[in-house]
C-alpha atoms as a PDB file:
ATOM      1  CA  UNK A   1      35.867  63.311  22.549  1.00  0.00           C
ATOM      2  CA  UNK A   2      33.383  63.516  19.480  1.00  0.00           C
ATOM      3  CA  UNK A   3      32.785  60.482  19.358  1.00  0.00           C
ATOM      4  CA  UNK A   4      32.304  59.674  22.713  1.00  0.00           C
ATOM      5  CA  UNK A   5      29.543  62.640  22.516  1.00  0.00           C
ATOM      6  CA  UNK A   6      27.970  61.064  19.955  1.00  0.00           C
ATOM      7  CA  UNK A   7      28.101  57.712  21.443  1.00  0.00           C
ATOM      8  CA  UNK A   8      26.211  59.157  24.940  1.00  0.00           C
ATOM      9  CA  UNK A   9      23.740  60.867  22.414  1.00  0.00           C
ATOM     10  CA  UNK A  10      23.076  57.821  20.464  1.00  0.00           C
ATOM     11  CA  UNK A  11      22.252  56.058  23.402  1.00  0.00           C
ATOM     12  CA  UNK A  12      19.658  58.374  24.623  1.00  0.00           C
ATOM     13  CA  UNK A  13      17.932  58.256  21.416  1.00  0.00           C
ATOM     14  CA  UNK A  14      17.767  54.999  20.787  1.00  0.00           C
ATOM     15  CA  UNK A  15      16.487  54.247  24.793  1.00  0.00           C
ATOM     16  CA  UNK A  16      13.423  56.518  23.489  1.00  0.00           C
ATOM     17  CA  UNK A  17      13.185  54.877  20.262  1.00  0.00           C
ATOM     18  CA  UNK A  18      12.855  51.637  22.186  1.00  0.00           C
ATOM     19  CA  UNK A  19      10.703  52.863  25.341  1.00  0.00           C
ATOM     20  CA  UNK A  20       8.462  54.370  23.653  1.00  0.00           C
ATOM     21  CA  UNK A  21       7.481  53.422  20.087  1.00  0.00           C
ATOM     22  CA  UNK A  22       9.077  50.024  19.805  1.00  0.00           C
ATOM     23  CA  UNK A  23       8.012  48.209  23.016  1.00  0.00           C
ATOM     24  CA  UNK A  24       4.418  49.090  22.732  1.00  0.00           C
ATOM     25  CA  UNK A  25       4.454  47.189  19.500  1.00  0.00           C
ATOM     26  CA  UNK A  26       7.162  44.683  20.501  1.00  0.00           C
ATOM     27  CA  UNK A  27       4.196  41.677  19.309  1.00  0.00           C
ATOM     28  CA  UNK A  28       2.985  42.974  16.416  1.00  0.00           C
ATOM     29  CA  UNK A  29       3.602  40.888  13.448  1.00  0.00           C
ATOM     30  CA  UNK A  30       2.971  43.547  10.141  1.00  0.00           C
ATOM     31  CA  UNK A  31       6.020  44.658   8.304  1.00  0.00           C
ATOM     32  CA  UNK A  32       6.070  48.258  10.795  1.00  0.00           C
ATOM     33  CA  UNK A  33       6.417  45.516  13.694  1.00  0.00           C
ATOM     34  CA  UNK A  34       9.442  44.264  11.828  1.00  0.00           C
ATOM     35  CA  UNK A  35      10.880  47.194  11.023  1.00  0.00           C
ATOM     36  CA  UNK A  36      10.804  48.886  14.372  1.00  0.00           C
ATOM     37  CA  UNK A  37      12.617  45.400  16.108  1.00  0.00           C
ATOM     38  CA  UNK A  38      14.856  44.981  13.546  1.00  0.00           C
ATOM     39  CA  UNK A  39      15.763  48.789  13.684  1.00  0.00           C
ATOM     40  CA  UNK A  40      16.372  48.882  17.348  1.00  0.00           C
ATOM     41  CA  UNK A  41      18.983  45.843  16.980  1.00  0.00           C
ATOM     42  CA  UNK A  42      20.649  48.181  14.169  1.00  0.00           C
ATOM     43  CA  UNK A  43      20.767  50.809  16.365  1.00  0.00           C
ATOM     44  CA  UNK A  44      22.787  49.058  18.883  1.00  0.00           C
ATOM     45  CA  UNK A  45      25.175  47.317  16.652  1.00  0.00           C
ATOM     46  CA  UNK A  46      25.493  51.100  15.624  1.00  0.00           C
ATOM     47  CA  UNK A  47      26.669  51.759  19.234  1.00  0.00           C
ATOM     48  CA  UNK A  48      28.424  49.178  19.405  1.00  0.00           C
ATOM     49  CA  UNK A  49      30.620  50.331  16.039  1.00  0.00           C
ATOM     50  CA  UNK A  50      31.520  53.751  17.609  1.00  0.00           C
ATOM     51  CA  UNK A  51      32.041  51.603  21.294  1.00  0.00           C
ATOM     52  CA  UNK A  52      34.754  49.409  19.314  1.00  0.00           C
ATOM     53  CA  UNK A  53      35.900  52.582  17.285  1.00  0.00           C
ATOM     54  CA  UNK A  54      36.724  54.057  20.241  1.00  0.00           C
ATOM     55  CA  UNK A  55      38.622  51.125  21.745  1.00  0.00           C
ATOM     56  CA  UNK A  56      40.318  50.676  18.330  1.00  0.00           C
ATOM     57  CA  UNK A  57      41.515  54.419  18.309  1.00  0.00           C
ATOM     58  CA  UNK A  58      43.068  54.297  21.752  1.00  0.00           C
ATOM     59  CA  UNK A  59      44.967  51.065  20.957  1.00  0.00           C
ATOM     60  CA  UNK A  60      42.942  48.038  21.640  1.00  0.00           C
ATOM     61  CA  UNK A  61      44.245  46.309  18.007  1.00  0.00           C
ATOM     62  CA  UNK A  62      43.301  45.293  14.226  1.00  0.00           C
ATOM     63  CA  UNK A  63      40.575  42.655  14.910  1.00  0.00           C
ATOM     64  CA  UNK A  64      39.058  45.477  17.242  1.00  0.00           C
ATOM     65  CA  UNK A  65      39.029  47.932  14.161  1.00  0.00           C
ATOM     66  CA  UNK A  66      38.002  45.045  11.865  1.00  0.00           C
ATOM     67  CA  UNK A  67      34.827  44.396  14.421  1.00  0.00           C
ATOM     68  CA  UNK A  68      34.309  47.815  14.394  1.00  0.00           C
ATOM     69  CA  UNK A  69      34.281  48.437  10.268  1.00  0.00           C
ATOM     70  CA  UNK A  70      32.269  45.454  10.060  1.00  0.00           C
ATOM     71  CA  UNK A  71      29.680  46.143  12.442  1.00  0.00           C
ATOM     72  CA  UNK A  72      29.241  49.996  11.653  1.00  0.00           C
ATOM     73  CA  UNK A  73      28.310  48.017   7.348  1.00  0.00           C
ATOM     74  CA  UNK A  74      26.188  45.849   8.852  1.00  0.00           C
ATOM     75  CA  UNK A  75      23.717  48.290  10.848  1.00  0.00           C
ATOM     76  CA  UNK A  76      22.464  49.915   7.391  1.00  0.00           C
ATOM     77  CA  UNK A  77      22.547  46.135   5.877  1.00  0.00           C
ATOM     78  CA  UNK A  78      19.846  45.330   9.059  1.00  0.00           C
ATOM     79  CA  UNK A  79      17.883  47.852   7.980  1.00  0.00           C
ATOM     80  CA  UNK A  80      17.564  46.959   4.185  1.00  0.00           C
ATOM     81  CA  UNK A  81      16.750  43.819   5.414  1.00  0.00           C
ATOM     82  CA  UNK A  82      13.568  45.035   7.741  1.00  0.00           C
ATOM     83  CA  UNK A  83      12.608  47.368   4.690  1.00  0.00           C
ATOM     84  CA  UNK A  84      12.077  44.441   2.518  1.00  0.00           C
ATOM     85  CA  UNK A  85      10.242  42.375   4.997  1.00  0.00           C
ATOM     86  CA  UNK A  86       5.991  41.676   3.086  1.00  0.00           C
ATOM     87  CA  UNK A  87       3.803  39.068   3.890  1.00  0.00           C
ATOM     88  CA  UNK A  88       5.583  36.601   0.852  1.00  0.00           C
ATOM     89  CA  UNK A  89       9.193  37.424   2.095  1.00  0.00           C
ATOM     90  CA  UNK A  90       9.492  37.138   6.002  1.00  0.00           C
ATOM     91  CA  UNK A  91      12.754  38.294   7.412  1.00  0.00           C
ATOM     92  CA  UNK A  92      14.127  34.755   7.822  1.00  0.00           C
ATOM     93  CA  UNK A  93      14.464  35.616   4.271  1.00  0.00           C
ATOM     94  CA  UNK A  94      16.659  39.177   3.756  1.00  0.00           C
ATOM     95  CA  UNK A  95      18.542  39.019   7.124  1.00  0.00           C
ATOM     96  CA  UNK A  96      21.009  36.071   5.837  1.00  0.00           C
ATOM     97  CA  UNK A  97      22.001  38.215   3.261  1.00  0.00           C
ATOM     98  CA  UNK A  98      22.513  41.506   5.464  1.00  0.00           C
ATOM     99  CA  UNK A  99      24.906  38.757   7.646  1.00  0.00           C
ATOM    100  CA  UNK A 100      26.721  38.053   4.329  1.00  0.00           C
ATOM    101  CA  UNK A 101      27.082  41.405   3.387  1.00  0.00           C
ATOM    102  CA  UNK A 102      29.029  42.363   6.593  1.00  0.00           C
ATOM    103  CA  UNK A 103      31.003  38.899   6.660  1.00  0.00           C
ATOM    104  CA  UNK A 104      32.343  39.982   2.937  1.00  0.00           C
ATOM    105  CA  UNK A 105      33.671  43.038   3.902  1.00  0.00           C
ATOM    106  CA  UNK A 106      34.774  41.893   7.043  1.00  0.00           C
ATOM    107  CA  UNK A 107      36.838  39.143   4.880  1.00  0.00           C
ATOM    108  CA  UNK A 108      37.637  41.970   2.567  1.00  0.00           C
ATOM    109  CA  UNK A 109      39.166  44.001   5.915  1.00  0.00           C
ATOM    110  CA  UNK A 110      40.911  41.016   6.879  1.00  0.00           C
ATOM    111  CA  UNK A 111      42.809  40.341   3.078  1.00  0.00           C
ATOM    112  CA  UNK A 112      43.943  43.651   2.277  1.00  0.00           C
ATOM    113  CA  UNK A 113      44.585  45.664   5.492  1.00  0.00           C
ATOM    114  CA  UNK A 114      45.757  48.363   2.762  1.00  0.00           C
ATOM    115  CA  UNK A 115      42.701  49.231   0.857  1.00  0.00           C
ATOM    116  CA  UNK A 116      40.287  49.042   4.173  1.00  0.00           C
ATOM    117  CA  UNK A 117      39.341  52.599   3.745  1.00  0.00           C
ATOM    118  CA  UNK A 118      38.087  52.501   0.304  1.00  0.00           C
ATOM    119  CA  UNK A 119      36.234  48.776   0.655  1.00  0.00           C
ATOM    120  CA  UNK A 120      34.815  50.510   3.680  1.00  0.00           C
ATOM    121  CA  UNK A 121      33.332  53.468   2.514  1.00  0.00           C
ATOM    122  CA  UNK A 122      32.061  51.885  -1.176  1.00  0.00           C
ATOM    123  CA  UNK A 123      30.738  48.952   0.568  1.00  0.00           C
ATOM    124  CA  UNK A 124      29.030  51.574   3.030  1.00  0.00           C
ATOM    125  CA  UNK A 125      27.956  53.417  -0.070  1.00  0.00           C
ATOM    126  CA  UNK A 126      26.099  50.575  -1.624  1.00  0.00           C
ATOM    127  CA  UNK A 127      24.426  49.848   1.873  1.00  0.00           C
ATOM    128  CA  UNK A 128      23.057  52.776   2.615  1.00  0.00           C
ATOM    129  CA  UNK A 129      22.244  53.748  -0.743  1.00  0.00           C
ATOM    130  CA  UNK A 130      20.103  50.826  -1.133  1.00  0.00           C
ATOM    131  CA  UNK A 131      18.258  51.809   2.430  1.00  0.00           C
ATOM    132  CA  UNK A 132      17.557  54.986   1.220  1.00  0.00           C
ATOM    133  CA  UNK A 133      16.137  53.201  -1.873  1.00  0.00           C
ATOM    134  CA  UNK A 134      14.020  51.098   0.144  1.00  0.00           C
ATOM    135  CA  UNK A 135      13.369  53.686   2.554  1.00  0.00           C
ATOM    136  CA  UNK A 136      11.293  55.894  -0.170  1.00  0.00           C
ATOM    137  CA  UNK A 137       9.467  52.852  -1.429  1.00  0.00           C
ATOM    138  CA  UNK A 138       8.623  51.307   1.849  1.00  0.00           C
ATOM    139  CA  UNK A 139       4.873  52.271   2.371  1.00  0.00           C
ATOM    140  CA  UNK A 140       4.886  50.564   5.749  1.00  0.00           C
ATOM    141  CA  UNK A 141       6.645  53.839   7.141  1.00  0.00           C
ATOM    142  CA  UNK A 142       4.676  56.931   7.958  1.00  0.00           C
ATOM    143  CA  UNK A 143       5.631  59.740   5.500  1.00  0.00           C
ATOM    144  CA  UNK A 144       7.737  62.376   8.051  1.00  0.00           C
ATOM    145  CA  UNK A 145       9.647  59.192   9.230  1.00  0.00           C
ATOM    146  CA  UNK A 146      10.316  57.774   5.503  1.00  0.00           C
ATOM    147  CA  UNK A 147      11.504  61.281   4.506  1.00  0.00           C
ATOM    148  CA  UNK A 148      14.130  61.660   7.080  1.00  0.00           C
ATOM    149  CA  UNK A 149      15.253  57.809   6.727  1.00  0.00           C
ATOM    150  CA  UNK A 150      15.311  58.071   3.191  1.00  0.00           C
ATOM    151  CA  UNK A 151      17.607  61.693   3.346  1.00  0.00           C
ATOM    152  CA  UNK A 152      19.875  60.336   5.951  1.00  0.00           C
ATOM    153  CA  UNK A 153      20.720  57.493   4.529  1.00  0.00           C
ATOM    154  CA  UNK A 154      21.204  58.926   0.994  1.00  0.00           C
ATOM    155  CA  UNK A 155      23.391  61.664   2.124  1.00  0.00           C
ATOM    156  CA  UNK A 156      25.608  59.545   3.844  1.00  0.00           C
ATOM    157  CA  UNK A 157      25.584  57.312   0.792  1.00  0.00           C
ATOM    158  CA  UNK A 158      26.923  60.092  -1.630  1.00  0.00           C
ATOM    159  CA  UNK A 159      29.129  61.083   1.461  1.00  0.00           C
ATOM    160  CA  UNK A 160      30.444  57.381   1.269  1.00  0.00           C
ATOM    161  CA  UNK A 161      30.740  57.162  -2.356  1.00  0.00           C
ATOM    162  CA  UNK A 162      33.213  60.726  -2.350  1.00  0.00           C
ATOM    163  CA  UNK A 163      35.390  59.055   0.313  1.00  0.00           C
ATOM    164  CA  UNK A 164      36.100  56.297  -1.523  1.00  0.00           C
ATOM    165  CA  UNK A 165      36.703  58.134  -4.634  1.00  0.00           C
ATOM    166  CA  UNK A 166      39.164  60.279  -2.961  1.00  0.00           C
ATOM    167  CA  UNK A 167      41.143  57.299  -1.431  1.00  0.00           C
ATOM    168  CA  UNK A 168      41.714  55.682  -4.519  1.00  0.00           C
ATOM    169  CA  UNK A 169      43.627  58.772  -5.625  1.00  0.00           C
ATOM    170  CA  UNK A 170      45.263  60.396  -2.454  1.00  0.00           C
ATOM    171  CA  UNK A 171      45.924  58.875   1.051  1.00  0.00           C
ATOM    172  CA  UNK A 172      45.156  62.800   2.879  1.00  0.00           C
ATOM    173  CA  UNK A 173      41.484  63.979   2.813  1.00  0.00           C
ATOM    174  CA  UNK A 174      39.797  67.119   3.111  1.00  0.00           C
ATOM    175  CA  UNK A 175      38.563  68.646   6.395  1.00  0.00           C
ATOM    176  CA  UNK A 176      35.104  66.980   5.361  1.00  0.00           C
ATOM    177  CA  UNK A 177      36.646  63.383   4.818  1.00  0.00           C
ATOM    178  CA  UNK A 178      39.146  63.496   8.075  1.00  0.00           C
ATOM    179  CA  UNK A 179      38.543  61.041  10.557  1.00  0.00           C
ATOM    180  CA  UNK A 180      37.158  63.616  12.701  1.00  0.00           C
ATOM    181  CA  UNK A 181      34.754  64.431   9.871  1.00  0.00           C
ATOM    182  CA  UNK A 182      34.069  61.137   9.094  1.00  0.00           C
ATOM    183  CA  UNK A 183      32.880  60.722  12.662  1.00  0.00           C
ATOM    184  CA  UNK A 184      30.420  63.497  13.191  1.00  0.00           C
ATOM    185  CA  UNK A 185      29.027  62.085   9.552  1.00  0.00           C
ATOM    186  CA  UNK A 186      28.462  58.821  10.477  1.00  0.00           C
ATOM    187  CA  UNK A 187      27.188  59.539  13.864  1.00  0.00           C
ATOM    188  CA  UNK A 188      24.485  62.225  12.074  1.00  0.00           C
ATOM    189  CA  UNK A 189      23.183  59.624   9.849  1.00  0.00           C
ATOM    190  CA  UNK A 190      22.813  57.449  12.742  1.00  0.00           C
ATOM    191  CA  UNK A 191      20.879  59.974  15.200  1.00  0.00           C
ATOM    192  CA  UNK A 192      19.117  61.086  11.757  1.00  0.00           C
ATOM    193  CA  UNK A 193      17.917  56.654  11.372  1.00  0.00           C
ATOM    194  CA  UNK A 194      16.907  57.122  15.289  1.00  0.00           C
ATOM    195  CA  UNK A 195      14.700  60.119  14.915  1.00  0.00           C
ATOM    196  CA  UNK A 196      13.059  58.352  11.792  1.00  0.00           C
ATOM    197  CA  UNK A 197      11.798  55.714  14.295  1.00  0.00           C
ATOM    198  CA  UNK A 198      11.122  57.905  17.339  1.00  0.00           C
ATOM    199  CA  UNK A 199       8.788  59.664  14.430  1.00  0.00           C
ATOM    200  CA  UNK A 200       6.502  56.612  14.039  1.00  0.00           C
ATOM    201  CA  UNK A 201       5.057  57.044  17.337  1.00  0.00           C
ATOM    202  CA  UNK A 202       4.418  60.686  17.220  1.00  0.00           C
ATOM    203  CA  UNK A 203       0.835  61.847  15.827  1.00  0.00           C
ATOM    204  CA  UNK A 204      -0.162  62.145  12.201  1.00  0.00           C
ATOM    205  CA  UNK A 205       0.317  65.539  11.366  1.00  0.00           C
ATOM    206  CA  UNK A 206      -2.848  65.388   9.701  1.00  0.00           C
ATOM    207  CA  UNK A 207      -4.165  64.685  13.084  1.00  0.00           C
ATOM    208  CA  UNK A 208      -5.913  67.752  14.854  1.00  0.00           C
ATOM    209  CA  UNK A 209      -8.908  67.829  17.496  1.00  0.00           C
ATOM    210  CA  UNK A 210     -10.855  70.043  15.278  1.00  0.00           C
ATOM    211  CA  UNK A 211      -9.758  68.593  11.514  1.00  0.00           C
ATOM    212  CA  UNK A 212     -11.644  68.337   9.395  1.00  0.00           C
ATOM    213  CA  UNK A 213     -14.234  65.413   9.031  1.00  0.00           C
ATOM    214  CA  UNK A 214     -13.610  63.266   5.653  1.00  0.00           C
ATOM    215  CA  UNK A 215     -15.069  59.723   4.769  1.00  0.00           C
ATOM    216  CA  UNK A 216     -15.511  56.601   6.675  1.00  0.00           C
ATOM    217  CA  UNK A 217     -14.540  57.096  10.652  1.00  0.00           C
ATOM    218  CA  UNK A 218     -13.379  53.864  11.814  1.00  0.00           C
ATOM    219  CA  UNK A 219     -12.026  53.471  15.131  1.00  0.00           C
ATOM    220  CA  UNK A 220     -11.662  51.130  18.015  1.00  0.00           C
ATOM    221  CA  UNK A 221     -15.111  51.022  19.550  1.00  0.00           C
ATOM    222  CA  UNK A 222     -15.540  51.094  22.605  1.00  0.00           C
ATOM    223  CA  UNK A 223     -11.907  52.225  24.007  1.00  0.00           C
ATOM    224  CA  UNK A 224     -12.565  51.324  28.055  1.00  0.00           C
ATOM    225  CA  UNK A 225     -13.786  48.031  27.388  1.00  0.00           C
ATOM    226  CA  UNK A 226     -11.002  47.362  24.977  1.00  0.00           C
ATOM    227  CA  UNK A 227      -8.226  48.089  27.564  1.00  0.00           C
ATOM    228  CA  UNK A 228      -9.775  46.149  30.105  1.00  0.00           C
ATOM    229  CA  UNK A 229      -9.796  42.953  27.758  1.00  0.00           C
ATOM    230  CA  UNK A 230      -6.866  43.226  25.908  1.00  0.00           C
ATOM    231  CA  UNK A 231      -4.421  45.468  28.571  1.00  0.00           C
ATOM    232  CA  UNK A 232      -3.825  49.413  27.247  1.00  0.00           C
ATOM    233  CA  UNK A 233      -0.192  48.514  25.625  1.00  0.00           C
ATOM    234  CA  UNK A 234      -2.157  45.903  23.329  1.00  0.00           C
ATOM    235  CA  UNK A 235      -4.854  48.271  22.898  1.00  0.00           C
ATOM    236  CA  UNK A 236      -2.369  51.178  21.922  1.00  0.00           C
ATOM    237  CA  UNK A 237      -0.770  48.991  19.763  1.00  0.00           C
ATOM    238  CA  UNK A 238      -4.249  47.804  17.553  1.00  0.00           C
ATOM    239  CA  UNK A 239      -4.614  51.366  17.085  1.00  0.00           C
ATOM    240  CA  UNK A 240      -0.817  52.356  15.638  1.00  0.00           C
ATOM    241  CA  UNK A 241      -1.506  48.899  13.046  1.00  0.00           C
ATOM    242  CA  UNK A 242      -5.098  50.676  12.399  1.00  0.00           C
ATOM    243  CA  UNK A 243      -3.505  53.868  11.487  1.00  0.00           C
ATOM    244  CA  UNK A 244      -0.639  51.884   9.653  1.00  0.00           C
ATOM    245  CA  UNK A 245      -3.064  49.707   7.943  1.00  0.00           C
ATOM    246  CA  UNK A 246      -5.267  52.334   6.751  1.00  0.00           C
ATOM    247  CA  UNK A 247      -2.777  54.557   5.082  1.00  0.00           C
ATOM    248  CA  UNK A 248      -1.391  51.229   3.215  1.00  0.00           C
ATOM    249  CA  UNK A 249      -4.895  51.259   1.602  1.00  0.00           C
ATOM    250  CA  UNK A 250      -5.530  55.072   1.297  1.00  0.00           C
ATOM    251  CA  UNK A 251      -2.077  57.527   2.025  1.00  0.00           C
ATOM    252  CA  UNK A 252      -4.679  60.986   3.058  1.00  0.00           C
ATOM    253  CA  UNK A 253      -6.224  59.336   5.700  1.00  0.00           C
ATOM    254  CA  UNK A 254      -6.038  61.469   8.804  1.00  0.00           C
ATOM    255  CA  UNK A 255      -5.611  60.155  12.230  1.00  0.00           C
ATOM    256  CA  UNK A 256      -9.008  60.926  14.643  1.00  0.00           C
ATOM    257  CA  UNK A 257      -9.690  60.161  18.271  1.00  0.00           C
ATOM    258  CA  UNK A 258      -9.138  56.252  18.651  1.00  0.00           C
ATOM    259  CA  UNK A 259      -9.340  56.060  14.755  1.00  0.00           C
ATOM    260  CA  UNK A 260      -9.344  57.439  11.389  1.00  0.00           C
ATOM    261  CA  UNK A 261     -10.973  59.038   8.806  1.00  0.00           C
ATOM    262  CA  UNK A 262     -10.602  57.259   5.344  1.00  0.00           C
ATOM    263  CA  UNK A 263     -11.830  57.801   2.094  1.00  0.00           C
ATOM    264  CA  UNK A 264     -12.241  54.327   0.348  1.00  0.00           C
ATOM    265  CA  UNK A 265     -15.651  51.600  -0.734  1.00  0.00           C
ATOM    266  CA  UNK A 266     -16.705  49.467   2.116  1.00  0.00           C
ATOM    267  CA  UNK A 267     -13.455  50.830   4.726  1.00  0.00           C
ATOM    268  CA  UNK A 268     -14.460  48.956   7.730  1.00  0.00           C
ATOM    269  CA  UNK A 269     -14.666  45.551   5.831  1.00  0.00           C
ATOM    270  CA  UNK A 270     -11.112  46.527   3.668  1.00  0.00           C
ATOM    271  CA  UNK A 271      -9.527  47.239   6.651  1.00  0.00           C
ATOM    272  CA  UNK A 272     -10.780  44.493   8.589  1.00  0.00           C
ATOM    273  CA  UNK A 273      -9.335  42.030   6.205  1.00  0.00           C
ATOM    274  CA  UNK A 274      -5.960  44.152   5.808  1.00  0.00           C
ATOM    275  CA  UNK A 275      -5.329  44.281   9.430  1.00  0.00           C
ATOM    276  CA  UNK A 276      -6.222  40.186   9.618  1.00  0.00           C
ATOM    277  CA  UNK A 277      -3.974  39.208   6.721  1.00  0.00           C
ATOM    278  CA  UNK A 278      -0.696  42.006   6.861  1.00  0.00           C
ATOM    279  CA  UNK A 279      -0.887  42.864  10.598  1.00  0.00           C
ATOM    280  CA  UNK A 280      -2.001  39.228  12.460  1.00  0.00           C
ATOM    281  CA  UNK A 281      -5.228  40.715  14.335  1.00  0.00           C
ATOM    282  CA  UNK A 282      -7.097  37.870  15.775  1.00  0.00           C
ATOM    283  CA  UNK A 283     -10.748  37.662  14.693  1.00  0.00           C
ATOM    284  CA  UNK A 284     -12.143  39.363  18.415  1.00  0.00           C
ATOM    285  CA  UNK A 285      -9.324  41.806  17.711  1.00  0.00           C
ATOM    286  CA  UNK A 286     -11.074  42.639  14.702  1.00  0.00           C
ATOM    287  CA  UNK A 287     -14.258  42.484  15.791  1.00  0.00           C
ATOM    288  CA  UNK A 288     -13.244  45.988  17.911  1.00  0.00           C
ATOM    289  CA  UNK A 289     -13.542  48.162  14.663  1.00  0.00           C
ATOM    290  CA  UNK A 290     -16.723  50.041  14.518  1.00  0.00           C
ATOM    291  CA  UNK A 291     -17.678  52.472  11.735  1.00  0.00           C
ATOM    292  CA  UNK A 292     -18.749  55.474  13.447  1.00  0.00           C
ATOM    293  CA  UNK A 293     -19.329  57.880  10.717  1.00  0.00           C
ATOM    294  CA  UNK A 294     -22.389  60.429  11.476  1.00  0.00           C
ATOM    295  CA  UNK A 295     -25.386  59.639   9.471  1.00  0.00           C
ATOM    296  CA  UNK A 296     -26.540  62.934   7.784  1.00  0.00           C
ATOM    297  CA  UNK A 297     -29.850  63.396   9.026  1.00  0.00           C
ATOM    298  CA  UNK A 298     -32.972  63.779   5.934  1.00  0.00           C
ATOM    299  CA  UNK A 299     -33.613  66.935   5.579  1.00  0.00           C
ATOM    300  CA  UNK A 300     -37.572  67.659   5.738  1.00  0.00           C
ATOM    301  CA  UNK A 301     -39.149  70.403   4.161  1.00  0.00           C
ATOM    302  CA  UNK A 302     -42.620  72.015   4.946  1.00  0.00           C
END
């Protein structure tokens, strides 16, 4: 029943995570771009672990609870591979060795039916340990949504790591380690990964209608006009890599009405060239960024 909970919850969240933060950005090439595609496949091989957990605990066989083992190591090995994902190392690169990872234990499961419990949960250990490693370096990632990635999938790292100590010296657990336990764990860290997405389209927090005014104001220049050339999905989707890009280059920036306000030399031109090179804006694309920055007036004294 707990898992079937979590399974109908899981779901929900990841249909937002997908309708509305990854789809708007479903063409956009940066490393966020990546990230949010490649997390949204994660998520539901993450579904469909608890689907085949479920059809493994009501008696569907050992290949099901192999599939489901190996699928539940290889949504945290998807997302260390999106994490890793720069302009030098495309994700043709990392996701072989995510597919590895999983086939290894999966062969692991396969030879030595007896120790699956401890090759799971060490193997899930490393996995999501090295997410949450990746998770607090990855400067792609707004900073609310790389907080909760990075606790999530450390907690359920050290969580891991306990488990598998334990079952190398007693075959009963704790309350905490039970399968029950070891359900409403694993499905936590997974809503916890889905809210870490659903974050990146929510404002900045530094974003408010009345902040206050700091820098260079660079935004998308004449909205209207934009959305009738490029369609409002595009459009929305420029402005998540502007806000993306310009934190890469200068992490206070603060989000402002079709822009943001950014504190570096020469921002238009640095993030003209950022957003060309890391994001794949096409030169008119570019071309939409206006500094709008109010001019102080001279002051003139009688």
């Amino acid at each position: 029943m707990v898992l079937s909970i979590g399974v109908a919850v899981m779901c929900v969240v990841l249909a937002i995570g997908v309708i509305c933060v990854i789809l708007p950005r479903i063409g956009s090439a940066g490393a966020l771009g990546v990230f949010l595609r490649v997390g949204a496949l994660s998520g539901a091989v993450s579904v469909g672990a608890a689907v085949l957990d479920i059809m493994a605990s009501n008696g569907a066989g050992d290949l099901t609870r192999i599939a489901a083992d190996t699928t539940m190591i290889l949504a945290p090995a998807l997302l260390c591979a999106a994490l890793v994902v720069t302009p030098d190392r495309p994700l043709t690169r990392s996701l072989p060795i995510a597919v590895a990872v999983a086939a290894v234990a999966a062969l692991g499961f396969t030879l030595a039916p007896a120790a699956v419990t401890t090759i799971k949960a060490f193997t899930l250990a490393l996995a999501c340990g090295l997410c949450a490693v990746l998770a607090f370096r990855a400067s792609a990632l707004p900073r609310r949504s790389r907080f909760v990635l990075t606790t999530a999938m450390g907690a359920y790292a050290l969580y891991s790591t306990a488990r598998g100590i334990l079952s190398l010296e007693s075959d009963s657990f704790d309350p905490v380690f039970s399968p029950t336990g070891v359900i409403v764990a694993g499905i936590s860290a997974m809503l916890l990964t889905g809210v870490s997405i659903v974050i990146i389209g929510l404002p900045s927090a530094g974003a408010t209608a009345g902040g206050r005014r700091r820098g260079a104001s660079i935004s998308i220049g004449d909205w209207n006009l934009a959305t009738a050339a490029f369609g409002r999905e595009r459009v929305r989707v420029l402005l998540l890599d502007l806000r993306r890009a310009a934190r890469d280059l200068d992490p206070s920036t603060v989000d402002s009405l079709h822009g943001v306000e950014i504190s570096v030399p020469s921002a238009i031109s640095a993030l003209r060239e950022r957003l060309a090179a890391d994001y794949g804006w096409r030169p008119e694309e570019v071309e939409l960024l206006t500094d709008a920055t109010p001019r102080r007036r001279p002051r003139i004294t009688v």
